[in-house]
N, C-alpha and C. Protein backbone atom coordinates (compact mmCIF):
# COMPACT_ATOMS: atom_id res chain seq x y z
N UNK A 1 0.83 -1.17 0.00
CA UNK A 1 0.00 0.00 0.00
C UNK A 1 0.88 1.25 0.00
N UNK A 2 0.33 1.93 -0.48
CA UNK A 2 1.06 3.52 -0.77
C UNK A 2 0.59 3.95 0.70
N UNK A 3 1.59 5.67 0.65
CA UNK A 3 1.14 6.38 1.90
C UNK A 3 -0.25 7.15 1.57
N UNK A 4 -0.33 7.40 -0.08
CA UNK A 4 -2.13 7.72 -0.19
C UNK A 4 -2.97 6.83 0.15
N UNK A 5 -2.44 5.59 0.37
CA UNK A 5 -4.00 4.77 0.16
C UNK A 5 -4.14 4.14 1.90
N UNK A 6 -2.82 5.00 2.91
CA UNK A 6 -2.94 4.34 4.22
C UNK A 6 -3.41 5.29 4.58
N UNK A 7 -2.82 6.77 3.87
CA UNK A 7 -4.25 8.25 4.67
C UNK A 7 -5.83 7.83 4.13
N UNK A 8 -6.38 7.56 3.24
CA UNK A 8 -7.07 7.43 2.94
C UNK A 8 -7.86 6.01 3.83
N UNK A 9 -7.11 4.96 4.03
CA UNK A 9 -7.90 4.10 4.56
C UNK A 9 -8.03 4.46 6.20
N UNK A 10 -7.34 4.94 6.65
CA UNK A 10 -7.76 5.78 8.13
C UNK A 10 -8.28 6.80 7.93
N UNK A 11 -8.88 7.44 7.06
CA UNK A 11 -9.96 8.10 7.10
C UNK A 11 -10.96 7.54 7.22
N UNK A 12 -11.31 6.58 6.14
CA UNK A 12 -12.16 5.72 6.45
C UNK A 12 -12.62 5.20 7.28
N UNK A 13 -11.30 4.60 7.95
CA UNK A 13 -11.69 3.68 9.24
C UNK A 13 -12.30 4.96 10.28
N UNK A 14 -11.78 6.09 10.72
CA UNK A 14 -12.25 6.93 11.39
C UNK A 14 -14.00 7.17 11.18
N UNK A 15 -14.53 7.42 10.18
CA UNK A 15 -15.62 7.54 9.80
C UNK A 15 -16.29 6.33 10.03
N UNK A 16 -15.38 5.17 10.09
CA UNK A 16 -16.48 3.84 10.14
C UNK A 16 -16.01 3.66 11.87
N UNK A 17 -15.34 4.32 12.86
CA UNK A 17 -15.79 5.05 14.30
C UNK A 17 -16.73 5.24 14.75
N UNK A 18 -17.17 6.20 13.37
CA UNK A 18 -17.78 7.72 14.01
C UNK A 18 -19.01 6.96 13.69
N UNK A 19 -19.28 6.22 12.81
CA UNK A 19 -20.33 6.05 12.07
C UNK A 19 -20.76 4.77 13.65
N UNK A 20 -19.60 3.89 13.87
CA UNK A 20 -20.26 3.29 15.25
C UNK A 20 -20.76 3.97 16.45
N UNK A 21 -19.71 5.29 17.03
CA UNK A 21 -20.50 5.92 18.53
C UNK A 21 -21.69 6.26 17.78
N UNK A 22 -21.90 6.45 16.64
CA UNK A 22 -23.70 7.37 16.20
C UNK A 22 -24.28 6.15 16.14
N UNK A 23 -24.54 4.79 15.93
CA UNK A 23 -25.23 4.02 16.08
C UNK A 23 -25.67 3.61 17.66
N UNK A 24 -24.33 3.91 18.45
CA UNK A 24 -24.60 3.46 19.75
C UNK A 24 -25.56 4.17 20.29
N UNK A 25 -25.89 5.43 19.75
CA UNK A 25 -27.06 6.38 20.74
C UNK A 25 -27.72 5.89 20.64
N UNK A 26 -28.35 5.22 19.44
CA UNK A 26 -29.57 4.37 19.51
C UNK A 26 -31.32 5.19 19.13
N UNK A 27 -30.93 6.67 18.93
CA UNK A 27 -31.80 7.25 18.54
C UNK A 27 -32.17 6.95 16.77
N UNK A 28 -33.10 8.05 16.59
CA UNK A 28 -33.11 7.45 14.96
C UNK A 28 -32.10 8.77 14.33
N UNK A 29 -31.97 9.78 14.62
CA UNK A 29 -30.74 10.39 13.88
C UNK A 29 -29.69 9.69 13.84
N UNK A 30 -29.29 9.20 15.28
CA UNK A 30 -27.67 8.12 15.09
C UNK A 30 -27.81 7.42 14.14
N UNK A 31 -28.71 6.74 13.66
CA UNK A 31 -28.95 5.55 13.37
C UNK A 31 -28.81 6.17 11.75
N UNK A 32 -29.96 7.37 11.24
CA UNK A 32 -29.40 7.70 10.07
C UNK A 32 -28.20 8.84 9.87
N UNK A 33 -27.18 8.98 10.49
CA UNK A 33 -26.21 9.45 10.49
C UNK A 33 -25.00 8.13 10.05
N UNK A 34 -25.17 7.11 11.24
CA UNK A 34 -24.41 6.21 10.62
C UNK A 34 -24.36 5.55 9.35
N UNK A 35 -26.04 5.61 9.15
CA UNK A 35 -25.63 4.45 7.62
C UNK A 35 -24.96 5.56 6.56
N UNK A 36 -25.31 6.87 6.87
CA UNK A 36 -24.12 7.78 5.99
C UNK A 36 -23.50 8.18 5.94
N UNK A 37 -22.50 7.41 7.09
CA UNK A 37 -20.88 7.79 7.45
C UNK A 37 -20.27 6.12 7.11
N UNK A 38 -21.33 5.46 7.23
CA UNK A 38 -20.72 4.19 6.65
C UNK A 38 -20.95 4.27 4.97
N UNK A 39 -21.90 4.82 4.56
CA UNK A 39 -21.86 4.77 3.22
C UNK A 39 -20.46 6.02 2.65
N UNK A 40 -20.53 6.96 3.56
CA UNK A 40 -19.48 7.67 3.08
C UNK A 40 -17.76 6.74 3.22
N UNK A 41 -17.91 6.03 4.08
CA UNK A 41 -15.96 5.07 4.49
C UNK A 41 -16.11 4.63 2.89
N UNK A 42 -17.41 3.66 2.97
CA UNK A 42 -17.00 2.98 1.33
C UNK A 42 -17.02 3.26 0.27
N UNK A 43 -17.42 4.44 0.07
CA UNK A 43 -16.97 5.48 -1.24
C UNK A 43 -15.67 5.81 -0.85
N UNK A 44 -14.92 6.66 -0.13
CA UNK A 44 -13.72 6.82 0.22
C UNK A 44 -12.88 5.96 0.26
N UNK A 45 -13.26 4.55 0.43
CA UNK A 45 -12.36 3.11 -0.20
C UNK A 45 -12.15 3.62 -0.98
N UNK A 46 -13.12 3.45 -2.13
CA UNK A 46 -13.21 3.47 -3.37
C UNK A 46 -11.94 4.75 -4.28
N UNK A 47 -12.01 5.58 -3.49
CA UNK A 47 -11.12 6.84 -3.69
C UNK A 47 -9.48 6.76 -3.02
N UNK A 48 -9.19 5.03 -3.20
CA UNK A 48 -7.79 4.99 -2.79
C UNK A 48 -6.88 5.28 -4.43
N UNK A 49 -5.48 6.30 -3.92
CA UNK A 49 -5.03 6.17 -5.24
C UNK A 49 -4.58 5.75 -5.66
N UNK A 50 -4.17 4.52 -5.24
CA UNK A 50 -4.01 3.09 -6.76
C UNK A 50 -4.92 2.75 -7.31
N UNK A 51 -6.21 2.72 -6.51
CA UNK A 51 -7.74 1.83 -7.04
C UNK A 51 -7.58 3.13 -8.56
N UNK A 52 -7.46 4.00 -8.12
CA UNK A 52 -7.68 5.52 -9.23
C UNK A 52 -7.09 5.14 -9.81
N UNK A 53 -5.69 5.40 -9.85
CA UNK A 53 -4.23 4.78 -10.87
C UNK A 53 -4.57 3.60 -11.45
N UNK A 54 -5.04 2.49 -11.41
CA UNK A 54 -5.51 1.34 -12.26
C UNK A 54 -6.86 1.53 -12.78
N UNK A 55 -7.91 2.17 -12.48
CA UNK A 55 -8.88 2.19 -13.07
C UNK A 55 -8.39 3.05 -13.97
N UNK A 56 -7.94 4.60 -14.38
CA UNK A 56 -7.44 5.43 -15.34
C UNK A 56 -6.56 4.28 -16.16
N UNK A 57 -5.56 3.72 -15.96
CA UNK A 57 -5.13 2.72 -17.33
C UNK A 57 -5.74 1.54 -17.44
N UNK A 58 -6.98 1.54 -17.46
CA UNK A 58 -7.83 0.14 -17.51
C UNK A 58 -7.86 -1.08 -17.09
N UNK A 59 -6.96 -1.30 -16.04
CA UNK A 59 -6.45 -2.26 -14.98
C UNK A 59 -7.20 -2.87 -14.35
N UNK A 60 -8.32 -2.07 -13.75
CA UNK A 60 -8.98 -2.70 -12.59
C UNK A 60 -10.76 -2.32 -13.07
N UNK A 61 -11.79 -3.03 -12.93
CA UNK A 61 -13.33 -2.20 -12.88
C UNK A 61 -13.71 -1.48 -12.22
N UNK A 62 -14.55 -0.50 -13.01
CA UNK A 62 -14.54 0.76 -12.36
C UNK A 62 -15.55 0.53 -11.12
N UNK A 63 -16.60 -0.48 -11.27
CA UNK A 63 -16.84 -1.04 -9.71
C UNK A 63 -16.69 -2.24 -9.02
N UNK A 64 -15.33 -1.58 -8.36
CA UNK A 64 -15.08 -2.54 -7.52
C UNK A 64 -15.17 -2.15 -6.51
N UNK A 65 -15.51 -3.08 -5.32
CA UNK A 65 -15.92 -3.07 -4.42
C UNK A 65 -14.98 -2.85 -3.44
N UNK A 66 -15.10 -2.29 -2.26
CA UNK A 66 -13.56 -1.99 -1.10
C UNK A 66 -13.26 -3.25 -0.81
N UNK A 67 -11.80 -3.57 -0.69
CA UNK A 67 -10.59 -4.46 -0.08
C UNK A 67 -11.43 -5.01 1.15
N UNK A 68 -11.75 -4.03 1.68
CA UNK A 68 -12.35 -4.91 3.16
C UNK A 68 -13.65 -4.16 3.96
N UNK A 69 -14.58 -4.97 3.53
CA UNK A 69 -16.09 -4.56 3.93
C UNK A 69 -16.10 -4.11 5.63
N UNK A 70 -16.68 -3.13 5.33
CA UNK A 70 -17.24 -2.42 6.43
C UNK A 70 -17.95 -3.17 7.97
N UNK A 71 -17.59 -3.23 9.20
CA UNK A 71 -17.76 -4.34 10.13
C UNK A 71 -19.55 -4.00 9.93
N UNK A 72 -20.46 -4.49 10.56
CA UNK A 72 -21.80 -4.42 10.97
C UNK A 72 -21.43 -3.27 12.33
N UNK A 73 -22.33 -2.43 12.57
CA UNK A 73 -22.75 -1.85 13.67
C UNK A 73 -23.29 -2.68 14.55
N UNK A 74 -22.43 -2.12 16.29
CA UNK A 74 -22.52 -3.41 17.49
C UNK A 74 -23.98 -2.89 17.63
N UNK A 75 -24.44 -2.95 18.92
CA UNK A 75 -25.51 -3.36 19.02
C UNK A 75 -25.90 -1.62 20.07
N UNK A 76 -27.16 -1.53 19.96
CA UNK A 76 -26.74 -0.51 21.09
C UNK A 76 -27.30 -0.49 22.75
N UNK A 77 -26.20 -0.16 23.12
CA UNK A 77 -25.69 -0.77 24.47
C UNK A 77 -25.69 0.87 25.37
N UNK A 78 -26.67 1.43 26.83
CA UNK A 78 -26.33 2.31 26.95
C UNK A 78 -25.00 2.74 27.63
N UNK A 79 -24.56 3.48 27.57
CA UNK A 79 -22.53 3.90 28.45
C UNK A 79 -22.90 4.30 29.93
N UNK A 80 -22.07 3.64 30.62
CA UNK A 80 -21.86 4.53 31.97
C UNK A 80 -20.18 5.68 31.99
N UNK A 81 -20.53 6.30 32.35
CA UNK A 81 -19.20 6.78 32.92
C UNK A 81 -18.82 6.57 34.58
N UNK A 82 -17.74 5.39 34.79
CA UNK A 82 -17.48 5.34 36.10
C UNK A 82 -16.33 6.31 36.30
N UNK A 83 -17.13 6.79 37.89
CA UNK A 83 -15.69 7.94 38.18
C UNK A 83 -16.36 9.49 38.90
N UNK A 84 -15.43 9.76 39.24
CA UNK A 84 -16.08 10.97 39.72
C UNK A 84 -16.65 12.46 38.91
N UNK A 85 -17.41 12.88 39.09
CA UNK A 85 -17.56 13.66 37.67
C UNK A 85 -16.60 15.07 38.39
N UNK A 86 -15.91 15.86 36.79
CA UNK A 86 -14.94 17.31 37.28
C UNK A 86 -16.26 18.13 37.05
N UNK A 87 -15.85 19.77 37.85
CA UNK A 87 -16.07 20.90 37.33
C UNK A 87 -15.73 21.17 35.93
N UNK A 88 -16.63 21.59 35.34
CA UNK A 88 -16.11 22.27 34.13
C UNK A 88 -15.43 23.73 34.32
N UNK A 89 -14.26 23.61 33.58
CA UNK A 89 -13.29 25.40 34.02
C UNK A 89 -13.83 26.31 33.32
N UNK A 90 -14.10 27.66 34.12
CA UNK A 90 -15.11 28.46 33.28
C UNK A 90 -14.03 28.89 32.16
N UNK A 91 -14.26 29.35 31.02
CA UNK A 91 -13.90 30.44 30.38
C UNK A 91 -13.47 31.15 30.60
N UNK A 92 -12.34 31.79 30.56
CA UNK A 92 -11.69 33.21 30.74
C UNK A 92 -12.18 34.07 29.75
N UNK A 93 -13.12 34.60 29.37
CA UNK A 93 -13.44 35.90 28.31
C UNK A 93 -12.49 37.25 28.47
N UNK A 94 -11.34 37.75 28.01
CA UNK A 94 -10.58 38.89 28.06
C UNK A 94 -11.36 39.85 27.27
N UNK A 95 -10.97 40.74 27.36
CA UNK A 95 -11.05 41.95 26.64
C UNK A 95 -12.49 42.61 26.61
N UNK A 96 -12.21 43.82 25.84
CA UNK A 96 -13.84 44.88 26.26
C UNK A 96 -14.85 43.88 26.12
N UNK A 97 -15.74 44.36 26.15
CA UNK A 97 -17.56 43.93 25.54
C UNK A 97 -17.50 44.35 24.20
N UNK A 98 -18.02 43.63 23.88
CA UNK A 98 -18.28 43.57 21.96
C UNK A 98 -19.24 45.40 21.72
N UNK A 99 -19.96 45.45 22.66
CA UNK A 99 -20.69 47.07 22.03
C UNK A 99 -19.15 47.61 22.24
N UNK A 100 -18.83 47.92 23.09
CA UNK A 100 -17.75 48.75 22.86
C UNK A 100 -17.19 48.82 21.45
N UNK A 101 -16.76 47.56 20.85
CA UNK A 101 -15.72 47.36 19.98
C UNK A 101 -16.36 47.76 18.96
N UNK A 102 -17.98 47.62 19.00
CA UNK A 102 -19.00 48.11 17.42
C UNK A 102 -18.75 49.71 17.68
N UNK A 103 -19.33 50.13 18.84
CA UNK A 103 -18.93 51.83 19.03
C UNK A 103 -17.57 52.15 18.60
N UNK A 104 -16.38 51.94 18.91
CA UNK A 104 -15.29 52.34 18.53
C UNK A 104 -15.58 52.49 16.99
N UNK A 105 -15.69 51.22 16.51
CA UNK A 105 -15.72 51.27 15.00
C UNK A 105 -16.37 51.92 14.30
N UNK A 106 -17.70 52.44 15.44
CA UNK A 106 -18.41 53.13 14.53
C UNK A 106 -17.91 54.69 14.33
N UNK A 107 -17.50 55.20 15.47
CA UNK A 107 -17.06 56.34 15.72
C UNK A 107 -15.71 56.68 14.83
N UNK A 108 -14.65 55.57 14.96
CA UNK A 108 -13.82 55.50 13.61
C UNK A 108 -13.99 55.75 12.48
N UNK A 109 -15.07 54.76 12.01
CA UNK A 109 -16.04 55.18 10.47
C UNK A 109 -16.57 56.69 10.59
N UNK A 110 -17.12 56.91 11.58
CA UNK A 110 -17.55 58.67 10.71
C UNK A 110 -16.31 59.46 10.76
N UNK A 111 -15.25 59.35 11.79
CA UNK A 111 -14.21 60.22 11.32
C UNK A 111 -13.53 60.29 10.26
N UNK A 112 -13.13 58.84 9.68
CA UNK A 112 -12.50 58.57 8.62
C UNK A 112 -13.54 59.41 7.33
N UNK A 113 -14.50 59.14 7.66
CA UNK A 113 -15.83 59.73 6.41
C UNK A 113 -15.55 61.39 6.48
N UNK A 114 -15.72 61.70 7.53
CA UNK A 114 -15.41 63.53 7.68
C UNK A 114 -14.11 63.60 7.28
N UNK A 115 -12.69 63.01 7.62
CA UNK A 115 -11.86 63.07 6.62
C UNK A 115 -11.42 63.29 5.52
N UNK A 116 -11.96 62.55 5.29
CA UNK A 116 -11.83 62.22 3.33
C UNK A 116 -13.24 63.09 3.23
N UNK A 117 -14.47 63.31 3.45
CA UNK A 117 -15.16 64.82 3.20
C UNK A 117 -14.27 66.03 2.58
N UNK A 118 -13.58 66.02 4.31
CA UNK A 118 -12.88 68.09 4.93
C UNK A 118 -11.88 67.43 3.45
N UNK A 119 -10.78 66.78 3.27
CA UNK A 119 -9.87 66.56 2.08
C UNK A 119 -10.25 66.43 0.92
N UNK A 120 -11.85 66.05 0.62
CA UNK A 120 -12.24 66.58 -0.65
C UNK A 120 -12.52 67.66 -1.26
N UNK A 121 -12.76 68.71 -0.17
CA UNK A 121 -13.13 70.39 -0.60
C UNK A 121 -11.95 71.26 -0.66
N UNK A 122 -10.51 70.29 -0.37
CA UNK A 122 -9.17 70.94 -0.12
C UNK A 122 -8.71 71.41 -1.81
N UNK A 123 -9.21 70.51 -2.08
CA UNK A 123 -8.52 69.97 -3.85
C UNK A 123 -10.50 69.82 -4.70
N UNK A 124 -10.71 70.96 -5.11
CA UNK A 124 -11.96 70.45 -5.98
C UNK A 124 -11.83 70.36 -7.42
N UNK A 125 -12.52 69.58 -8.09
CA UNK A 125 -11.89 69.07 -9.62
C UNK A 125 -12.29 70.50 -10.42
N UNK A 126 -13.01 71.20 -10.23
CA UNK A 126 -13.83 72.14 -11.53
C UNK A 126 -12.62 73.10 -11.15
């Protein structure tokens, strides 16, 4: 295997992950989220670049199927987390309040505008 076709197949595999914790919720979005993160891994097989490189010189059919089928989704099972639960750390927010920063700007903008005004009557074209 090339180093394209080992990024490419851990992408995959990542997505065929992702595509399992979304089955595990067990809701019906998980459920259609996964079959289209699993349908997305096996198109992205499909987009390894040798499979490309041999199909372009007529080597291989143009559908072929991925090297190695996609596992079944486990079953869904609900999670505990054992352990003590943390605080979440607040946020540090720095700096002014956002009106401020619109006022500044705004007050900037009309000066710059009276500017270039007072400097247009300095120099008039007629």
């Amino acid at each position: 295997m090339t180093k394209g076709d080992l990024l490419v197949e851990r992408g995959a595999t990542r997505l065929q992950r992702l595509a399992d914790r979304a089955a595990a919720r067990g809701d019906g979005v998980g459920e259609w989220l996964s079959d289209e993160l699993r349908a997305d891994a096996a198109f992205l097989r499909k987009l390894k670049p040798s499979l490309v490189k041999a199909r372009a010189k007529g080597s291989a059919p143009s559908s072929q199927e991925p090297e190695s089928p996609p596992p079944a989704p486990p079953e869904a099972q609900p999670t505990s987390r054992p352990g003590p639960k943390r605080k979440k750390a607040k946020k540090r927010r720095g700096g002014p309040p956002p009106v401020v920063i619109v006022g500044a700007a705004l007050a900037a903008g009309i000066l710059l505008a009276k500017v270039i005004d007072w400097r247009g009557h300095a120099h008039p074209r007629d």
